[in-house]
C-alpha atoms as a PDB file:
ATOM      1  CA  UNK A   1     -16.505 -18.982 -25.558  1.00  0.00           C
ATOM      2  CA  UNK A   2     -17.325 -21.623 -23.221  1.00  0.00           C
ATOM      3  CA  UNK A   3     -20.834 -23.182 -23.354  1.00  0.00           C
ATOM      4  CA  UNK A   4     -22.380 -23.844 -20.259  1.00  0.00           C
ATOM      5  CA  UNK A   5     -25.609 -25.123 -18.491  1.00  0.00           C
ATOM      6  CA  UNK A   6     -26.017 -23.699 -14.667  1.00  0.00           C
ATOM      7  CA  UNK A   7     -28.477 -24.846 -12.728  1.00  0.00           C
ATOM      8  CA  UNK A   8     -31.304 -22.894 -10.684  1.00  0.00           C
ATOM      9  CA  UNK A   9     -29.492 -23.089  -7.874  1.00  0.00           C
ATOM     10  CA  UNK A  10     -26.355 -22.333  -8.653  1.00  0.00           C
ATOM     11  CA  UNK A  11     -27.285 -18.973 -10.870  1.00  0.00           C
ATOM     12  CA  UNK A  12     -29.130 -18.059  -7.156  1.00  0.00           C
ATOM     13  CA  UNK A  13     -25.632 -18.145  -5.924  1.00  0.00           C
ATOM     14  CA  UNK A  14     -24.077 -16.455  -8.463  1.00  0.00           C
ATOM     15  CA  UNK A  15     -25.983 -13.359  -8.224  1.00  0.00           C
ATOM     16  CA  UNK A  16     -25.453 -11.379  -5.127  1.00  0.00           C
ATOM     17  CA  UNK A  17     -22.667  -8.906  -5.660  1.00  0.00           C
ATOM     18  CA  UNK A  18     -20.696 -10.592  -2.734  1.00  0.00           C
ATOM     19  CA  UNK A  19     -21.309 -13.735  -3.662  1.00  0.00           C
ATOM     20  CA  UNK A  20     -18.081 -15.864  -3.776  1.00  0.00           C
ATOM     21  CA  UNK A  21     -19.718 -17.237  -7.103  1.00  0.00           C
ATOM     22  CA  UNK A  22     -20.459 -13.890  -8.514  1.00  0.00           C
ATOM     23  CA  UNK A  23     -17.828 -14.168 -11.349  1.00  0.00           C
ATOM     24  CA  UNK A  24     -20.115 -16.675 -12.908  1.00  0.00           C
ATOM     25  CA  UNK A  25     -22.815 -13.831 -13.350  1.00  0.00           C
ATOM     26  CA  UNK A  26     -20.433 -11.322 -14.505  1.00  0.00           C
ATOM     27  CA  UNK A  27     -18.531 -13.250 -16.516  1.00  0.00           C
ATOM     28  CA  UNK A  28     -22.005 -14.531 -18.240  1.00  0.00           C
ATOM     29  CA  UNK A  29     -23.072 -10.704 -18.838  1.00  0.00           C
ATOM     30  CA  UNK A  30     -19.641  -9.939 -20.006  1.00  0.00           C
ATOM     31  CA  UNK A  31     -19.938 -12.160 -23.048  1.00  0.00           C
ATOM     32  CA  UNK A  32     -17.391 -14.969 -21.994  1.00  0.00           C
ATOM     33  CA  UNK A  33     -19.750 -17.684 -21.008  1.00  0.00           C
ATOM     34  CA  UNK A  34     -22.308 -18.921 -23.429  1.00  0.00           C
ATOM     35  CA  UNK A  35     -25.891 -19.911 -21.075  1.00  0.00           C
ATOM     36  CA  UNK A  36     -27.411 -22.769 -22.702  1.00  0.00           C
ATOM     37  CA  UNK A  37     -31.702 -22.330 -21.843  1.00  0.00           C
ATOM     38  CA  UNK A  38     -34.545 -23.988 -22.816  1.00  0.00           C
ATOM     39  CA  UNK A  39     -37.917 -22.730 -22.107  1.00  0.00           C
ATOM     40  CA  UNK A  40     -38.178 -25.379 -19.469  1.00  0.00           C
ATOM     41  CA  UNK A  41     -35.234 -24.433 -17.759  1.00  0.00           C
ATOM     42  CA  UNK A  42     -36.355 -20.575 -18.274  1.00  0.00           C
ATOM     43  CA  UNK A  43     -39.623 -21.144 -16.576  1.00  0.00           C
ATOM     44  CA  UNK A  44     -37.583 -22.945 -13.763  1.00  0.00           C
ATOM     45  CA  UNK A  45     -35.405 -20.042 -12.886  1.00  0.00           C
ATOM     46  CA  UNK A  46     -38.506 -17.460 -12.855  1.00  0.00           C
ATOM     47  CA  UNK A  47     -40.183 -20.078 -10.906  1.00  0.00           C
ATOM     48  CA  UNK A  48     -37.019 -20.564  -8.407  1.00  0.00           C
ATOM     49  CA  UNK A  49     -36.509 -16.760  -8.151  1.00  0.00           C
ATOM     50  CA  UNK A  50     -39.153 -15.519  -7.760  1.00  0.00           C
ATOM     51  CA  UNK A  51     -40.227 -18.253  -4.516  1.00  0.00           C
ATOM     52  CA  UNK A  52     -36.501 -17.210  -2.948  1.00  0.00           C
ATOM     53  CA  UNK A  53     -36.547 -13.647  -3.674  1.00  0.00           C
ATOM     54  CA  UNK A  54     -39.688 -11.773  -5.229  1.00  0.00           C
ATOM     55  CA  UNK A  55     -41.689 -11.519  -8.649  1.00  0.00           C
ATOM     56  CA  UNK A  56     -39.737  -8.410  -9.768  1.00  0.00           C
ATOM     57  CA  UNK A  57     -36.362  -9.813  -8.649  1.00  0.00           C
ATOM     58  CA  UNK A  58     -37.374 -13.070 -11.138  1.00  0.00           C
ATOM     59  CA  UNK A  59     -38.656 -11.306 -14.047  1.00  0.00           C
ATOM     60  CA  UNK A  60     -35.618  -8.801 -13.881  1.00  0.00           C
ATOM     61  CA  UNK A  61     -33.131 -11.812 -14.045  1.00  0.00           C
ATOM     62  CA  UNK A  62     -34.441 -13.641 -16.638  1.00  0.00           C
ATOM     63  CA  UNK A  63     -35.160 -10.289 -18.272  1.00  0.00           C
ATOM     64  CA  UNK A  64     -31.488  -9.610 -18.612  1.00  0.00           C
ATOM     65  CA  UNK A  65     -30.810 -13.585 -19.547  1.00  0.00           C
ATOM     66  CA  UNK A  66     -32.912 -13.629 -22.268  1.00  0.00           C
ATOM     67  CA  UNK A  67     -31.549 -10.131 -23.765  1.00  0.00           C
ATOM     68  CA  UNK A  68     -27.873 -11.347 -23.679  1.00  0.00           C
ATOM     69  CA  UNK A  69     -26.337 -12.091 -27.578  1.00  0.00           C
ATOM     70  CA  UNK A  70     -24.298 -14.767 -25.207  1.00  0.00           C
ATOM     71  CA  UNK A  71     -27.437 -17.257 -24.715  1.00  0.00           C
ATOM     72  CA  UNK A  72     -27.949 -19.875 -26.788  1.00  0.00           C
ATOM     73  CA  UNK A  73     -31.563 -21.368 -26.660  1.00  0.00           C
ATOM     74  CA  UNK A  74     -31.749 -25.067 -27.196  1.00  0.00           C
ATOM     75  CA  UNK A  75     -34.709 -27.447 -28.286  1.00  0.00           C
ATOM     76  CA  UNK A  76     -33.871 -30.941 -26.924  1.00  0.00           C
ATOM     77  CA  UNK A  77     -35.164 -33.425 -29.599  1.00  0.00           C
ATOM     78  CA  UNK A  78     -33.782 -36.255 -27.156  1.00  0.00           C
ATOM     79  CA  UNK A  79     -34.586 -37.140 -23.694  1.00  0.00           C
ATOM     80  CA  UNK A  80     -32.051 -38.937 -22.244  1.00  0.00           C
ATOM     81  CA  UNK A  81     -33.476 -39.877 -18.895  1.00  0.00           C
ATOM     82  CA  UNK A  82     -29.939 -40.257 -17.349  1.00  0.00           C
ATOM     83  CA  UNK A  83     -31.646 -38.819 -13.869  1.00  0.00           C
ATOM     84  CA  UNK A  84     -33.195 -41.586 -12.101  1.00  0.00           C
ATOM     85  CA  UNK A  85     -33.604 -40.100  -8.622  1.00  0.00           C
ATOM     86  CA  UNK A  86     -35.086 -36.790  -9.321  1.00  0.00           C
ATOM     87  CA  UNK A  87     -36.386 -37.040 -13.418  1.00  0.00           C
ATOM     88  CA  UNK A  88     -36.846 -32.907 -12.908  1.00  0.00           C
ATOM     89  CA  UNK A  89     -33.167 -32.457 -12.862  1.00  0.00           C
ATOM     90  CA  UNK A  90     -32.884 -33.941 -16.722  1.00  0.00           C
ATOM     91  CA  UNK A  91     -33.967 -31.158 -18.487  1.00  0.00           C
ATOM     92  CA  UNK A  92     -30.440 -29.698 -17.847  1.00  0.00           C
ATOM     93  CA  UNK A  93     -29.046 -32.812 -19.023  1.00  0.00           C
ATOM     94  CA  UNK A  94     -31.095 -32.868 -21.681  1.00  0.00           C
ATOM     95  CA  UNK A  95     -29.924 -29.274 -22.641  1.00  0.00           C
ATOM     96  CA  UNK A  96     -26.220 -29.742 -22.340  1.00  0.00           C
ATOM     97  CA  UNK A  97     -26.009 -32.918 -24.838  1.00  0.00           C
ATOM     98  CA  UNK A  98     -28.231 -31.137 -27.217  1.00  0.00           C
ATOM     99  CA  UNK A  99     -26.398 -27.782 -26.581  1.00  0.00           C
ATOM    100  CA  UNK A 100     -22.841 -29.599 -26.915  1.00  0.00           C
ATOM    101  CA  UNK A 101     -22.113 -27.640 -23.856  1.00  0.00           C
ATOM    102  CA  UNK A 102     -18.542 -27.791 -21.960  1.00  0.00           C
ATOM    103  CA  UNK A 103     -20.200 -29.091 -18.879  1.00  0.00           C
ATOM    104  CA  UNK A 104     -23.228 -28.636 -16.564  1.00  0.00           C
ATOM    105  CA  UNK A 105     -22.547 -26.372 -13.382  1.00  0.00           C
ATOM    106  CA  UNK A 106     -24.207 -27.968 -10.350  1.00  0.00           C
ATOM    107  CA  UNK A 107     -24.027 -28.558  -6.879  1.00  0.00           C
ATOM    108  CA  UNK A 108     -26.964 -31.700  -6.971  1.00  0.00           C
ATOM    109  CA  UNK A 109     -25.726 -34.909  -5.787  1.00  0.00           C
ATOM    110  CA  UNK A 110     -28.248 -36.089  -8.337  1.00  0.00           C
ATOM    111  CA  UNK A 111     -25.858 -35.032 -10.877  1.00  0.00           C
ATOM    112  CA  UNK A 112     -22.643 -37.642 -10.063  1.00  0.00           C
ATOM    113  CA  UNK A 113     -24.748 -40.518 -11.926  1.00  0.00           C
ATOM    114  CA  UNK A 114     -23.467 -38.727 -15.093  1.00  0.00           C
ATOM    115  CA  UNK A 115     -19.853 -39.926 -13.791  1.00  0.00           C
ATOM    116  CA  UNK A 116     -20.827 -43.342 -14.296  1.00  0.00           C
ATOM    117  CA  UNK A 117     -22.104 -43.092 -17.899  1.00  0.00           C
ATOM    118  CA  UNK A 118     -19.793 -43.462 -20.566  1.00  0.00           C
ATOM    119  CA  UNK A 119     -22.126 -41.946 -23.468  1.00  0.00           C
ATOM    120  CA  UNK A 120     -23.453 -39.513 -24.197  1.00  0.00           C
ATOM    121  CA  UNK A 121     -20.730 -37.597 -21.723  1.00  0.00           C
ATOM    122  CA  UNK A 122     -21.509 -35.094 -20.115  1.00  0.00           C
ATOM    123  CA  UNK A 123     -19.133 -33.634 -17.309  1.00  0.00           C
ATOM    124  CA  UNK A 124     -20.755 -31.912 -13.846  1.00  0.00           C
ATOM    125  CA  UNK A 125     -18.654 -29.538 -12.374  1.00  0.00           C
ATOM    126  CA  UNK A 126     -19.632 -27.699  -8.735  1.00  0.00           C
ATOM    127  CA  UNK A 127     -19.432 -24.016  -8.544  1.00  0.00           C
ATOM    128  CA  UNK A 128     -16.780 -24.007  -6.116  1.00  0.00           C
ATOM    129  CA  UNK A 129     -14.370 -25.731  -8.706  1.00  0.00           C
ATOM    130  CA  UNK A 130     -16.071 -24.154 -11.942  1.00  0.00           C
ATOM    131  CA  UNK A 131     -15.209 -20.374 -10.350  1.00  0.00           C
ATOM    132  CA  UNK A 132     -11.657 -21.543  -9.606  1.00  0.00           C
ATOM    133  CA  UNK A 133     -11.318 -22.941 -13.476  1.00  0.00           C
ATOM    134  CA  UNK A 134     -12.570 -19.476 -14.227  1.00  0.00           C
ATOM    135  CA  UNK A 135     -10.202 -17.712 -12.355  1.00  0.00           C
ATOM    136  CA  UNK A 136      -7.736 -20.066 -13.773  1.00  0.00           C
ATOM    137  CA  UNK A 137      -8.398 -19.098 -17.238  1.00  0.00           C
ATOM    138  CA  UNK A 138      -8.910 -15.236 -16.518  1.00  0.00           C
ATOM    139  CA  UNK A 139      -7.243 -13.961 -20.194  1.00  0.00           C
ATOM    140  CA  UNK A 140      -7.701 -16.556 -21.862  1.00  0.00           C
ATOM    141  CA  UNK A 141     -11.000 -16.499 -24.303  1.00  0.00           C
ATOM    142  CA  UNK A 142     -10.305 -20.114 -25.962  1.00  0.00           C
ATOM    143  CA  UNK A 143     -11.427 -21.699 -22.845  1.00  0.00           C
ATOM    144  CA  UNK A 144     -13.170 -24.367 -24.665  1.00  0.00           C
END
């Protein structure tokens, strides 16, 4: 099962049901993707909701997050400060090197800096792309 870290914004676009992205969110409550969290990213996407949608609409998604088997909650005993231009942005990065996840799933422009460092690496991947690899792969649960 693939191991992933998905940024606020992108899980916003992954949830409406006619969402080009939606596959992400099913996929995730499905059981095929593993959602790498720390309580710092939790209390991002309840923030993050909740300001786009409602309270309810916040708490209910990271309701169902947190009671998924498929999450995988991480304590980062490293901070890697790889982030320069927007420091808020590193506790994802932070969560995927201690999480040994596949890759991060972002649209951020902040994010391309990881391209340039050669350790610890640590691959970004847009949504765009990451649904296609997804769709790629449909069948085939050794994605890793």
């Amino acid at each position: 099962m693939r191991k992933i870290v998905l940024d606020t914004n992108c899980l916003l676009m992954s949830l409406p049901r006619i969402s080009p992205y939606r596959k992400i969110w099913d996929d995730f409550l499905k059981g095929k993707l593993t959602l790498c969290v720390t309580n710092e990213i939790i209390e991002e996407y309840l923030e993050i909701i909740e300001q786009k949608t409602n309270a309810n609409i916040a708490s209910n998604v990271v309701s169902v997050i947190l009671s998924q088997k498929n999450v995988e909650f991480v304590t980062p005993y490293y901070k890697l400060h790889l982030i320069q231009a927007d420091e808020d942005d590193n506790k994802f990065v932070d969560c995927a090197f201690s999480a040994g996840a596949s890759c991060i799933v972002s649209n951020d422009a902040h994010f391309k800096i990881l391209n340039e460092v050669e350790f610890p690496r640590i691959f970004v991947v847009n949504i765009k792309d990451f649904v296609q690899l997804l769709l790629r792969n449909q069948g085939n649960n050794h994605l890793n």
